[in-house]
PDB file of N, CA and C in Angstrom:
ATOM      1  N   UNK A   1     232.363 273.705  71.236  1.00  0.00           N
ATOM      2  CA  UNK A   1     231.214 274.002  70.393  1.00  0.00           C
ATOM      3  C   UNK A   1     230.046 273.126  70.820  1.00  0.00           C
ATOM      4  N   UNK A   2     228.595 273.743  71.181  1.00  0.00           N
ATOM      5  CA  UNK A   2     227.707 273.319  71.514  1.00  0.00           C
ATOM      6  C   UNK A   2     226.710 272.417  70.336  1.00  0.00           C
ATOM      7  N   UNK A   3     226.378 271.462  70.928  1.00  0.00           N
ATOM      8  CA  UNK A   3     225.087 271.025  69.901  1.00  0.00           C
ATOM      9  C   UNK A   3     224.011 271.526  70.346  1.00  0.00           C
ATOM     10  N   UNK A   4     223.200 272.173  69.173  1.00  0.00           N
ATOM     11  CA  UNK A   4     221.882 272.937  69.451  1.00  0.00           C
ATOM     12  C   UNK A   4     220.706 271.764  68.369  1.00  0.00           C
ATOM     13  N   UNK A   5     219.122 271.965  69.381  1.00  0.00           N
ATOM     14  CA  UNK A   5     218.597 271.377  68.723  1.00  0.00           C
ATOM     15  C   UNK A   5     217.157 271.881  68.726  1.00  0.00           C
ATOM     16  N   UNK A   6     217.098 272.349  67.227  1.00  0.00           N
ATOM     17  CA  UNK A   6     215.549 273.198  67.445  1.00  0.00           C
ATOM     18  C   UNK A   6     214.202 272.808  67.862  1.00  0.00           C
ATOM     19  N   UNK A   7     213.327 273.145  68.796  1.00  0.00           N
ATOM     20  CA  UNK A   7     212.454 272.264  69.421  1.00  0.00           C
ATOM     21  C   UNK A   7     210.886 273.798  68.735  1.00  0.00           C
ATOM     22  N   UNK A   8     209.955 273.282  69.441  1.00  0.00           N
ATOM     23  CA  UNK A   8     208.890 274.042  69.159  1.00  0.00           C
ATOM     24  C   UNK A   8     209.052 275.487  68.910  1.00  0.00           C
ATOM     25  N   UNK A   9     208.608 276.126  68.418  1.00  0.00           N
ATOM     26  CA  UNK A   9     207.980 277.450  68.488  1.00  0.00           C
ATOM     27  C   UNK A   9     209.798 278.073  68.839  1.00  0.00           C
ATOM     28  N   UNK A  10     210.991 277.946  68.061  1.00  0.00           N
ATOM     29  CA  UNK A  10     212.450 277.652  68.470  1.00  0.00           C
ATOM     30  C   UNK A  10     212.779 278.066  68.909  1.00  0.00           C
ATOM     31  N   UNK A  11     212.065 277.419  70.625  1.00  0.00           N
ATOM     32  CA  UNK A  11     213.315 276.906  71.525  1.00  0.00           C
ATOM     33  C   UNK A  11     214.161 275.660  71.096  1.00  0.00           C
ATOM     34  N   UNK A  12     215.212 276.967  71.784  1.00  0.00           N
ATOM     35  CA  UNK A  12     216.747 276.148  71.653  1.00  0.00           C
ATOM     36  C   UNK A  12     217.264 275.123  72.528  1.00  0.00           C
ATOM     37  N   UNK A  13     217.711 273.863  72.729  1.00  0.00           N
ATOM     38  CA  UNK A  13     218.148 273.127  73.610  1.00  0.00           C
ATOM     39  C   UNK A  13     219.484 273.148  73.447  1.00  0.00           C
ATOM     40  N   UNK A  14     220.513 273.417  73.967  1.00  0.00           N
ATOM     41  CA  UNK A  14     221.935 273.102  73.842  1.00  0.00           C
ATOM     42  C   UNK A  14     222.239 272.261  74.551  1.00  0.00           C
ATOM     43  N   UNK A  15     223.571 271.551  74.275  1.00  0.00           N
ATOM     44  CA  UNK A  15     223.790 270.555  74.437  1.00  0.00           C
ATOM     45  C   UNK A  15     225.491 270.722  75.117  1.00  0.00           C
ATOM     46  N   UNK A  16     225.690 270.915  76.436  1.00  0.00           N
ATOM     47  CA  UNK A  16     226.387 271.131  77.245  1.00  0.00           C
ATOM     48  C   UNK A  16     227.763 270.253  77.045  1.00  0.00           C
ATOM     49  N   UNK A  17     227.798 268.978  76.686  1.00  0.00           N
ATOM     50  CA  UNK A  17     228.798 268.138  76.871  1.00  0.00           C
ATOM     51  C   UNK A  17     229.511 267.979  75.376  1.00  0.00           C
ATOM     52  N   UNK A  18     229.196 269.265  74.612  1.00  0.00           N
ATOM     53  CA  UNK A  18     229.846 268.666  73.182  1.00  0.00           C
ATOM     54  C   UNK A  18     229.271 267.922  72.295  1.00  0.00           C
ATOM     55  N   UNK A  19     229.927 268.167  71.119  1.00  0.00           N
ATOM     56  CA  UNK A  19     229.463 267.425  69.790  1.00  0.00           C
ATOM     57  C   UNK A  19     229.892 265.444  69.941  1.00  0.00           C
ATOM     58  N   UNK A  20     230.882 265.627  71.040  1.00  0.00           N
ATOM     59  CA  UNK A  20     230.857 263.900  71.480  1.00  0.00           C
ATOM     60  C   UNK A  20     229.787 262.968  71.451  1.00  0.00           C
ATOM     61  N   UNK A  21     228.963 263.754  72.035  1.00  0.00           N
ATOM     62  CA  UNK A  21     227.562 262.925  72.336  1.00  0.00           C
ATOM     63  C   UNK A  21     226.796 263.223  71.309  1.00  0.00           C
ATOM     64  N   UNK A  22     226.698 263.076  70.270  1.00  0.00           N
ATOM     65  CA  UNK A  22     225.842 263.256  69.343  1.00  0.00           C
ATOM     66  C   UNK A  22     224.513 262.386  69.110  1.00  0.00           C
ATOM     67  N   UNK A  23     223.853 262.739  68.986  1.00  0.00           N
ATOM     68  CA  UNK A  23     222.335 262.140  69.164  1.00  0.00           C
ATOM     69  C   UNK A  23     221.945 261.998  67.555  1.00  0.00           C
ATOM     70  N   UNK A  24     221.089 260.914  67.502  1.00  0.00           N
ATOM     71  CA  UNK A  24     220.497 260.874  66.085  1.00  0.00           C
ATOM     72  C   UNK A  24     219.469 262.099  65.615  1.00  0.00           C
ATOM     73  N   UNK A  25     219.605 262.380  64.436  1.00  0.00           N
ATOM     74  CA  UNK A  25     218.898 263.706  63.700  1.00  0.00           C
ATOM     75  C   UNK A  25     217.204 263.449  64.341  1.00  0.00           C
ATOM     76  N   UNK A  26     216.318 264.352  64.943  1.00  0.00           N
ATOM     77  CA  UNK A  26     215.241 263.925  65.345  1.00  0.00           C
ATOM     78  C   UNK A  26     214.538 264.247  63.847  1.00  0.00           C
ATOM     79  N   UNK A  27     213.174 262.745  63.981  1.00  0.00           N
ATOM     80  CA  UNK A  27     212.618 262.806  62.571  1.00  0.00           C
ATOM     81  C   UNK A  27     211.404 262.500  63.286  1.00  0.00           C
ATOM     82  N   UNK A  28     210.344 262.254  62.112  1.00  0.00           N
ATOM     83  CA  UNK A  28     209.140 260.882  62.884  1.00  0.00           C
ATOM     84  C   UNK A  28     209.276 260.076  62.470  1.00  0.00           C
ATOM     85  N   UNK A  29     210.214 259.262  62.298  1.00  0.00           N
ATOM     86  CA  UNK A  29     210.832 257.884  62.329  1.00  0.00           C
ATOM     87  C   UNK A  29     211.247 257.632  63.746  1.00  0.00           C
ATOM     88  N   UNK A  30     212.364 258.786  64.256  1.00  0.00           N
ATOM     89  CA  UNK A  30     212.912 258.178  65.385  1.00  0.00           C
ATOM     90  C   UNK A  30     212.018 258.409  66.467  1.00  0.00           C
ATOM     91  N   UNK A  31     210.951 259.316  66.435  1.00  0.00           N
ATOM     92  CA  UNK A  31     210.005 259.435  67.556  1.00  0.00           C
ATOM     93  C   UNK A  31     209.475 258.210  67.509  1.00  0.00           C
ATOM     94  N   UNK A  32     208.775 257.773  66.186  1.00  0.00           N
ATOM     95  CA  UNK A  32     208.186 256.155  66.179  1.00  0.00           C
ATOM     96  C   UNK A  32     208.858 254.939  66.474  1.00  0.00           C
ATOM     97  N   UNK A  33     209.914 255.323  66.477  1.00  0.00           N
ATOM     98  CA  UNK A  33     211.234 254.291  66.825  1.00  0.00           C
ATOM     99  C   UNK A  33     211.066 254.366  68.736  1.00  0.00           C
ATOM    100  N   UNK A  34     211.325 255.238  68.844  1.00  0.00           N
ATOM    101  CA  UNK A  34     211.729 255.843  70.456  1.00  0.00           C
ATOM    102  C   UNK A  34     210.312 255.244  71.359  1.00  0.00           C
ATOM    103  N   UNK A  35     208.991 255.707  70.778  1.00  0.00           N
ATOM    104  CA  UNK A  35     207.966 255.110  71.415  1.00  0.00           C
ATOM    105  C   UNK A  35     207.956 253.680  71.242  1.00  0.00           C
ATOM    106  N   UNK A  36     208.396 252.876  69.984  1.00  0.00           N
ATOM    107  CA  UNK A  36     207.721 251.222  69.659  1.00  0.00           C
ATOM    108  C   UNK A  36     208.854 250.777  70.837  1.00  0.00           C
ATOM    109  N   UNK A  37     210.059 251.352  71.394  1.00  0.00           N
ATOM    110  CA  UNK A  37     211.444 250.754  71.966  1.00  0.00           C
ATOM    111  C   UNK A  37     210.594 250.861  73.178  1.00  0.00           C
ATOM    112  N   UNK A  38     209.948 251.425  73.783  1.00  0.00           N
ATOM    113  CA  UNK A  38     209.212 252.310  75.403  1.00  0.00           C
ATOM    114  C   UNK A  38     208.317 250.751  75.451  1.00  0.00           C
ATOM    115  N   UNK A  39     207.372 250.639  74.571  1.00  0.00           N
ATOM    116  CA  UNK A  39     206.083 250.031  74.396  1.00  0.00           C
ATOM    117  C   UNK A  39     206.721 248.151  74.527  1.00  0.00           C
ATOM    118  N   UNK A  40     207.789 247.898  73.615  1.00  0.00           N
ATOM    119  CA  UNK A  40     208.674 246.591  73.803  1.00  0.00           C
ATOM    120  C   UNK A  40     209.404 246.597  75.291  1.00  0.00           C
ATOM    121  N   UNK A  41     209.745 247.674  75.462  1.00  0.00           N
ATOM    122  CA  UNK A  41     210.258 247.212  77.252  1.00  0.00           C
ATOM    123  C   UNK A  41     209.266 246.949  78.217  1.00  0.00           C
ATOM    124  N   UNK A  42     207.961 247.578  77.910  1.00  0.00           N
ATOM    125  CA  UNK A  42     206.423 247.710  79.074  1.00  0.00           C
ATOM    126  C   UNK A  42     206.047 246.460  78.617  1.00  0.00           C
ATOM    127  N   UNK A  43     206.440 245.342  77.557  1.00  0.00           N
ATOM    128  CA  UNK A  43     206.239 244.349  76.964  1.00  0.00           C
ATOM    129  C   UNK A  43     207.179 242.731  77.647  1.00  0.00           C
ATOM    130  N   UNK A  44     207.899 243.377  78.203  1.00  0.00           N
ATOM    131  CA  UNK A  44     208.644 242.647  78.625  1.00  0.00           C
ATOM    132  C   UNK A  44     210.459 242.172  77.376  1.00  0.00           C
ATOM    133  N   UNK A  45     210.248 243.045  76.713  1.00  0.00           N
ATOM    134  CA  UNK A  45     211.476 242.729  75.296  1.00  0.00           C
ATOM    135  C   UNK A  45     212.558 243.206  75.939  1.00  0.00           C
ATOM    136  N   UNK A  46     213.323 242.630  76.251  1.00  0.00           N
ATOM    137  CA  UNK A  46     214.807 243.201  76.450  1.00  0.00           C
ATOM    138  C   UNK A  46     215.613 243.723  75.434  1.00  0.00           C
ATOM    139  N   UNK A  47     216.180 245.047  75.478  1.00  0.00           N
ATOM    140  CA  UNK A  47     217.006 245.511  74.564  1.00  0.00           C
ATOM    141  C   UNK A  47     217.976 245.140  74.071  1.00  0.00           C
ATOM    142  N   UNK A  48     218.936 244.339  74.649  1.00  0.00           N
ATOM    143  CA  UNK A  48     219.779 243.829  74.518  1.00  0.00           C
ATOM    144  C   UNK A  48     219.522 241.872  74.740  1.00  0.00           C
ATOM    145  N   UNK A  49     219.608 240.774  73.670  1.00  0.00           N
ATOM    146  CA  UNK A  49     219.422 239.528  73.934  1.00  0.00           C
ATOM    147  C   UNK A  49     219.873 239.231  75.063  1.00  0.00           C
ATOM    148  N   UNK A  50     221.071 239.759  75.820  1.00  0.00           N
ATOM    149  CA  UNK A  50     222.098 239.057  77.277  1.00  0.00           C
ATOM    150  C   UNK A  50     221.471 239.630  77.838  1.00  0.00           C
ATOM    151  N   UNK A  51     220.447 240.450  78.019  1.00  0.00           N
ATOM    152  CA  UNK A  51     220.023 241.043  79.089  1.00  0.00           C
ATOM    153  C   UNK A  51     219.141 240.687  79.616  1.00  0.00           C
ATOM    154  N   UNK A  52     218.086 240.247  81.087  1.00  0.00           N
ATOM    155  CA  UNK A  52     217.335 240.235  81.481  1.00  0.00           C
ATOM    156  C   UNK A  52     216.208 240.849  81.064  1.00  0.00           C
ATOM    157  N   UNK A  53     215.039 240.160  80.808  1.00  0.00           N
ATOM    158  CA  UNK A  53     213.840 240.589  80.347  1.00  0.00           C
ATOM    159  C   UNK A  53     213.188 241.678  81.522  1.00  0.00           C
ATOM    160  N   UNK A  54     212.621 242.744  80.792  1.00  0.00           N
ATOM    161  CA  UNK A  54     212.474 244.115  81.876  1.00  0.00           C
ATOM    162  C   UNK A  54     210.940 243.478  82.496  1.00  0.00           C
ATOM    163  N   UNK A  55     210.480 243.698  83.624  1.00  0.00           N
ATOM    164  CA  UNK A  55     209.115 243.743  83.760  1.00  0.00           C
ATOM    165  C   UNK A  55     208.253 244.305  82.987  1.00  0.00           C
ATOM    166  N   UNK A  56     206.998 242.900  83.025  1.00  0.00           N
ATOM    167  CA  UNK A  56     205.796 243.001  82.102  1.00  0.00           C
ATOM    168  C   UNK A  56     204.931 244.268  82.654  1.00  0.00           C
ATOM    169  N   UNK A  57     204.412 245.023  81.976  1.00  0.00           N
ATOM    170  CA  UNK A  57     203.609 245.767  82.407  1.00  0.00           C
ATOM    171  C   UNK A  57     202.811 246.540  81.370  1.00  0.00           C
ATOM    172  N   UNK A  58     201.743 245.416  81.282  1.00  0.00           N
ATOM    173  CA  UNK A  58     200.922 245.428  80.028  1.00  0.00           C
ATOM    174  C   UNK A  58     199.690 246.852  80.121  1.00  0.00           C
ATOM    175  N   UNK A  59     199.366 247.577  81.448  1.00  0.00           N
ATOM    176  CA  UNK A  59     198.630 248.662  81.010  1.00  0.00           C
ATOM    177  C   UNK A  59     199.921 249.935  80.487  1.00  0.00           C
ATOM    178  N   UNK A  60     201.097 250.343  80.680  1.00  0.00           N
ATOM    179  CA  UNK A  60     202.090 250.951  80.064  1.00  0.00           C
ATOM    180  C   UNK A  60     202.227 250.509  78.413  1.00  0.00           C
ATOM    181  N   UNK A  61     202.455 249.212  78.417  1.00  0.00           N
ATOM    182  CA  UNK A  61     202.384 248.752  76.747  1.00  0.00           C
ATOM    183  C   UNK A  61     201.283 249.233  76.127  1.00  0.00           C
ATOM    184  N   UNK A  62     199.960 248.873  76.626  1.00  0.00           N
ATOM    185  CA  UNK A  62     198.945 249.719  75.995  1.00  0.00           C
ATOM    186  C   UNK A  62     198.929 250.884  75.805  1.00  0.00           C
ATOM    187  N   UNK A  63     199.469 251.733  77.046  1.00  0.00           N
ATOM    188  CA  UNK A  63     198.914 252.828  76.728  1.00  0.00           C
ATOM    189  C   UNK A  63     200.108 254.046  75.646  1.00  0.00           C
ATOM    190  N   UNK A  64     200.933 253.604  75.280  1.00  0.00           N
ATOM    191  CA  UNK A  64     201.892 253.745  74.685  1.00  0.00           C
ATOM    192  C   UNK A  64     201.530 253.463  73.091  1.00  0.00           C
ATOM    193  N   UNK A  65     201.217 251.742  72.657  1.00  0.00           N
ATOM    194  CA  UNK A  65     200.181 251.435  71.727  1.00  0.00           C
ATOM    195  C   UNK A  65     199.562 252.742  71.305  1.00  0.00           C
ATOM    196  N   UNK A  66     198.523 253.231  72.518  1.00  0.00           N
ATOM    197  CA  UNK A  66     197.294 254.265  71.970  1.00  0.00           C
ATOM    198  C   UNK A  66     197.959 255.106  71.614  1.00  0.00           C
ATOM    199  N   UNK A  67     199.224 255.895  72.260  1.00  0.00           N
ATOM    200  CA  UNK A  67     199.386 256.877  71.976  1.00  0.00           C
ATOM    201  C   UNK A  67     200.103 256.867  70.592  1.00  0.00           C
ATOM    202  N   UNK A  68     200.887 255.683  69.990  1.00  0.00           N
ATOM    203  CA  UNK A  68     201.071 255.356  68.426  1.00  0.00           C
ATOM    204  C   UNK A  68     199.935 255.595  67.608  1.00  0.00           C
ATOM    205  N   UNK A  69     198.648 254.889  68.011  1.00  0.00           N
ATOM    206  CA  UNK A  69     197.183 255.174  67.637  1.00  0.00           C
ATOM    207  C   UNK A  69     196.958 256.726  66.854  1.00  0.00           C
ATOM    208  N   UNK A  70     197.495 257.396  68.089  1.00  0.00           N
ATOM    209  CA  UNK A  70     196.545 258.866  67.748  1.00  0.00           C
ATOM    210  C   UNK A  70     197.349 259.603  66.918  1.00  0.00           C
ATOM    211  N   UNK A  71     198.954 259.091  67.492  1.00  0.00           N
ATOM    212  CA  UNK A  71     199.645 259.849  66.471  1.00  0.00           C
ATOM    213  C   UNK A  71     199.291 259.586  65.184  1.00  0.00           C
ATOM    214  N   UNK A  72     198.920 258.158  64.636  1.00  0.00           N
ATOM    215  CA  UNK A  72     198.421 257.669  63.809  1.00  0.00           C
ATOM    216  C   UNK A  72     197.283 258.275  62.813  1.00  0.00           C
ATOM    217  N   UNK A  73     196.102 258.848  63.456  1.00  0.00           N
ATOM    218  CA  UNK A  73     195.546 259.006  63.376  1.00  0.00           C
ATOM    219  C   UNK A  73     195.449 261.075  62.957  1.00  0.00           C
ATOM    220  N   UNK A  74     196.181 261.521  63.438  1.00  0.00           N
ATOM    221  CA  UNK A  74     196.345 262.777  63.913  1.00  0.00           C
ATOM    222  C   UNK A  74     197.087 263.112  62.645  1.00  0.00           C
ATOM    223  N   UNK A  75     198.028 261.947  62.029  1.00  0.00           N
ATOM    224  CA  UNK A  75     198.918 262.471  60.947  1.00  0.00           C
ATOM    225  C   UNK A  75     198.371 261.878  59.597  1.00  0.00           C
ATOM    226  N   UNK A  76     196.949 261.731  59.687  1.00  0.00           N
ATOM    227  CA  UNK A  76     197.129 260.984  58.317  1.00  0.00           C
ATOM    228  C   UNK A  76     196.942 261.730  57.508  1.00  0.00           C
ATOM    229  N   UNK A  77     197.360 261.580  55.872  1.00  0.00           N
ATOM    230  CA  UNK A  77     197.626 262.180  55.188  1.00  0.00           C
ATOM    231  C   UNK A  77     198.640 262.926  55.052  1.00  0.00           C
ATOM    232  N   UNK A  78     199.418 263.505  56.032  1.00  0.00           N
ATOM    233  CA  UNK A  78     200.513 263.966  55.930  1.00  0.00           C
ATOM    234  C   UNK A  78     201.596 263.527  56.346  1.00  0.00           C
ATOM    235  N   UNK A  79     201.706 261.916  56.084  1.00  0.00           N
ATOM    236  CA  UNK A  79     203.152 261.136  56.217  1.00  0.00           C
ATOM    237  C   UNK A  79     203.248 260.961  54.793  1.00  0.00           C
ATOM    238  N   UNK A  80     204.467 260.844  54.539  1.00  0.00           N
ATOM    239  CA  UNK A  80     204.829 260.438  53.065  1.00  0.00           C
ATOM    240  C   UNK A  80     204.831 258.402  53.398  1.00  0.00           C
ATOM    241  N   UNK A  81     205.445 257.801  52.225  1.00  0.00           N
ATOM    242  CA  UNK A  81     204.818 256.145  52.183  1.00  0.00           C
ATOM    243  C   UNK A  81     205.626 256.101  53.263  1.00  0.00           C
ATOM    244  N   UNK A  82     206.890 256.539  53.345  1.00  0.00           N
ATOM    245  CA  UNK A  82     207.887 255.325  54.509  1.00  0.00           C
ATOM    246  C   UNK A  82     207.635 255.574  55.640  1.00  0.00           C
ATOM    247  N   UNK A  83     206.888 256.930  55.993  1.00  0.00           N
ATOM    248  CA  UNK A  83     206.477 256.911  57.309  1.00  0.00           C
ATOM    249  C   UNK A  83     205.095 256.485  57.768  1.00  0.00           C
ATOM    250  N   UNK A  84     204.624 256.645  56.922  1.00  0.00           N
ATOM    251  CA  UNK A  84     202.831 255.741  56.828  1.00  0.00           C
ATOM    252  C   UNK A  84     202.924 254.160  57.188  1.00  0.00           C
ATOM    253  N   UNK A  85     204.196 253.869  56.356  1.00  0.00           N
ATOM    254  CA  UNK A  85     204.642 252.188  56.533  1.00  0.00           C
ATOM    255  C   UNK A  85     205.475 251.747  57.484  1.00  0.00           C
ATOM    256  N   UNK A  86     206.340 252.858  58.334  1.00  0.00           N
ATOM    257  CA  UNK A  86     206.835 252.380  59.287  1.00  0.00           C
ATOM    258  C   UNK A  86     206.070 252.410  60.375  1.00  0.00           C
ATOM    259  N   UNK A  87     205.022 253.140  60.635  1.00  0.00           N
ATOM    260  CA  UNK A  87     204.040 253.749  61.674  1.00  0.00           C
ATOM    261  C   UNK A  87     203.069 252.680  62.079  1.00  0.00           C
ATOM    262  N   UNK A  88     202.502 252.173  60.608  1.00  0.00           N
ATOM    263  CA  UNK A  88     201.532 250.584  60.531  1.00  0.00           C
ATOM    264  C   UNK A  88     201.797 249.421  60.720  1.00  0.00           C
ATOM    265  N   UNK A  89     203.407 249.681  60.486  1.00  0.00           N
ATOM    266  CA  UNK A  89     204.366 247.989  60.570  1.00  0.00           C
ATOM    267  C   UNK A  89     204.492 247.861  62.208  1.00  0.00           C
ATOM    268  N   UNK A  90     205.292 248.771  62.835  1.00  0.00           N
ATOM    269  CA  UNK A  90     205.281 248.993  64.351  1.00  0.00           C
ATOM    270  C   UNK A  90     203.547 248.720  64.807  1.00  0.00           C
ATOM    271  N   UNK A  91     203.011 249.826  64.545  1.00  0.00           N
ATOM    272  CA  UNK A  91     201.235 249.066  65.398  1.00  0.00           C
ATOM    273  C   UNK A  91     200.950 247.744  65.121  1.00  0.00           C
ATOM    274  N   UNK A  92     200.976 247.154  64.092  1.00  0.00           N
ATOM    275  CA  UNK A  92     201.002 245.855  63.950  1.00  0.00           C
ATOM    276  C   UNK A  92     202.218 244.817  64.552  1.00  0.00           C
ATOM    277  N   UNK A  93     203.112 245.227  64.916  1.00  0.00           N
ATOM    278  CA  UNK A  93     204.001 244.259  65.391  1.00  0.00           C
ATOM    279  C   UNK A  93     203.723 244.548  66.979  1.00  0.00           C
ATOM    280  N   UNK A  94     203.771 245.973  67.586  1.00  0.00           N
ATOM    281  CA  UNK A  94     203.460 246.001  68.890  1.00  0.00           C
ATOM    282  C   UNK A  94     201.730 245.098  69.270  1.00  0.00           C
ATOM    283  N   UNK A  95     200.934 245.700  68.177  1.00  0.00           N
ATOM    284  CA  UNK A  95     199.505 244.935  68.824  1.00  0.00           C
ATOM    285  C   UNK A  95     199.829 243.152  69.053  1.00  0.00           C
ATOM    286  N   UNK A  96     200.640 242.874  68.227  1.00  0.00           N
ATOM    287  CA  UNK A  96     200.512 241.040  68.079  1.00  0.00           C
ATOM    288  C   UNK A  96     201.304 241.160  69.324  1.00  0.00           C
ATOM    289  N   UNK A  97     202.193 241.438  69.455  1.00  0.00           N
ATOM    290  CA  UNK A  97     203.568 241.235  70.941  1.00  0.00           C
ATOM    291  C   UNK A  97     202.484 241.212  71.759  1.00  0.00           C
ATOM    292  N   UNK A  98     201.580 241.971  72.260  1.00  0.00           N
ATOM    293  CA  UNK A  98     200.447 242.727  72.969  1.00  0.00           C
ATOM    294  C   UNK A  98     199.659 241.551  73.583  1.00  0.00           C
ATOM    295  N   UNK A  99     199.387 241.063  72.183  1.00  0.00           N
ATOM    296  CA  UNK A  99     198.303 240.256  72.677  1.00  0.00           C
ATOM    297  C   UNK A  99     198.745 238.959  72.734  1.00  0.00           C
ATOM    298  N   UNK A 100     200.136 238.342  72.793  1.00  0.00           N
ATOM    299  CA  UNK A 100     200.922 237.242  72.946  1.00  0.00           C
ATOM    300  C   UNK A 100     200.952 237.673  74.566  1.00  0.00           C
ATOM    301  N   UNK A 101     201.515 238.579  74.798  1.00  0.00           N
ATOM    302  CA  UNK A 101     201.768 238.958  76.255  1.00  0.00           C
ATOM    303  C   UNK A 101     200.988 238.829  77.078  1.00  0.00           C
ATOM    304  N   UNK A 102     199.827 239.446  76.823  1.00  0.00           N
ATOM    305  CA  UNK A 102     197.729 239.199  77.349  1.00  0.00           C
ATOM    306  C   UNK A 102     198.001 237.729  77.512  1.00  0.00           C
ATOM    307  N   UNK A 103     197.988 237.141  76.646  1.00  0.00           N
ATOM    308  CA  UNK A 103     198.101 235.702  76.782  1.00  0.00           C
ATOM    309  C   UNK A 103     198.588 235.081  77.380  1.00  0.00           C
ATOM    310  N   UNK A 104     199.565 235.083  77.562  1.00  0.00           N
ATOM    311  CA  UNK A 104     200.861 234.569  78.113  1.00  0.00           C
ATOM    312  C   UNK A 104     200.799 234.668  79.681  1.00  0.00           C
ATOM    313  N   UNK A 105     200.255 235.824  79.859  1.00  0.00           N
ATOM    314  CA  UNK A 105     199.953 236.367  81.385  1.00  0.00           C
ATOM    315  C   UNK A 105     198.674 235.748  81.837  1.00  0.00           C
ATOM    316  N   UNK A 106     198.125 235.611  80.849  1.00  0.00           N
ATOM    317  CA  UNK A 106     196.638 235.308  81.886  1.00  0.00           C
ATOM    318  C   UNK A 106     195.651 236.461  82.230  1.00  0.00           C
ATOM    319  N   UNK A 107     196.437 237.875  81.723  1.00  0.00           N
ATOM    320  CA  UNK A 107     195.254 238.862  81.751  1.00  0.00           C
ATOM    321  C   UNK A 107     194.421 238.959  80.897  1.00  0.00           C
TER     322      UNK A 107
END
């Protein structure tokens, strides 16, 4: 039995390898989740503490940032509180990382 997952205008994506691999329910939480995780690695944050810190690469962090921005911007009014508050908490925690990093680097 396939996992199916409804995407735009529904297209279907199936999911070839089984219900094994199950993926988290897509929301805009986990999109905001999925981008702030992108934006902390272009940051230099390692995902894992034992792990080696990924390369800095502060125009990717930014531009990732913006694109939180617009989503930002694009949805207002139509987030309910927890996504309004998870959306502002992330821009605010990525901008400070941001500009520790700016710093830190010397750019």
């Amino acid at each position: 039995m396939a996992n199916e997952q409804g995407g735009p205008r529904g297209f279907r994506m199936s999911d070839s390898e089984g219900a094994g691999d199950a993926l988290p329910e897509m929301s805009f939480a986990t999109l905001v989740l999925s981008l702030s995780t992108s934006a902390l690695l272009h940051l230099g944050v390692p995902p894992e503490p034992t792990e080696g810190a990924p390369e800095l690469n502060l125009p990717l962090a930014r531009q990732t940032i913006d694109i939180l921005e617009i989503l930002r911007d694009k949805t207002q009014g139509n987030l309910d509180d927890t996504e309004s508050r998870l959306l502002e908490g992330v821009l605010h925690d990525l901008r400070m990382r941001f500009v520790a990093a700016r710093t830190k680097s010397g750019a």
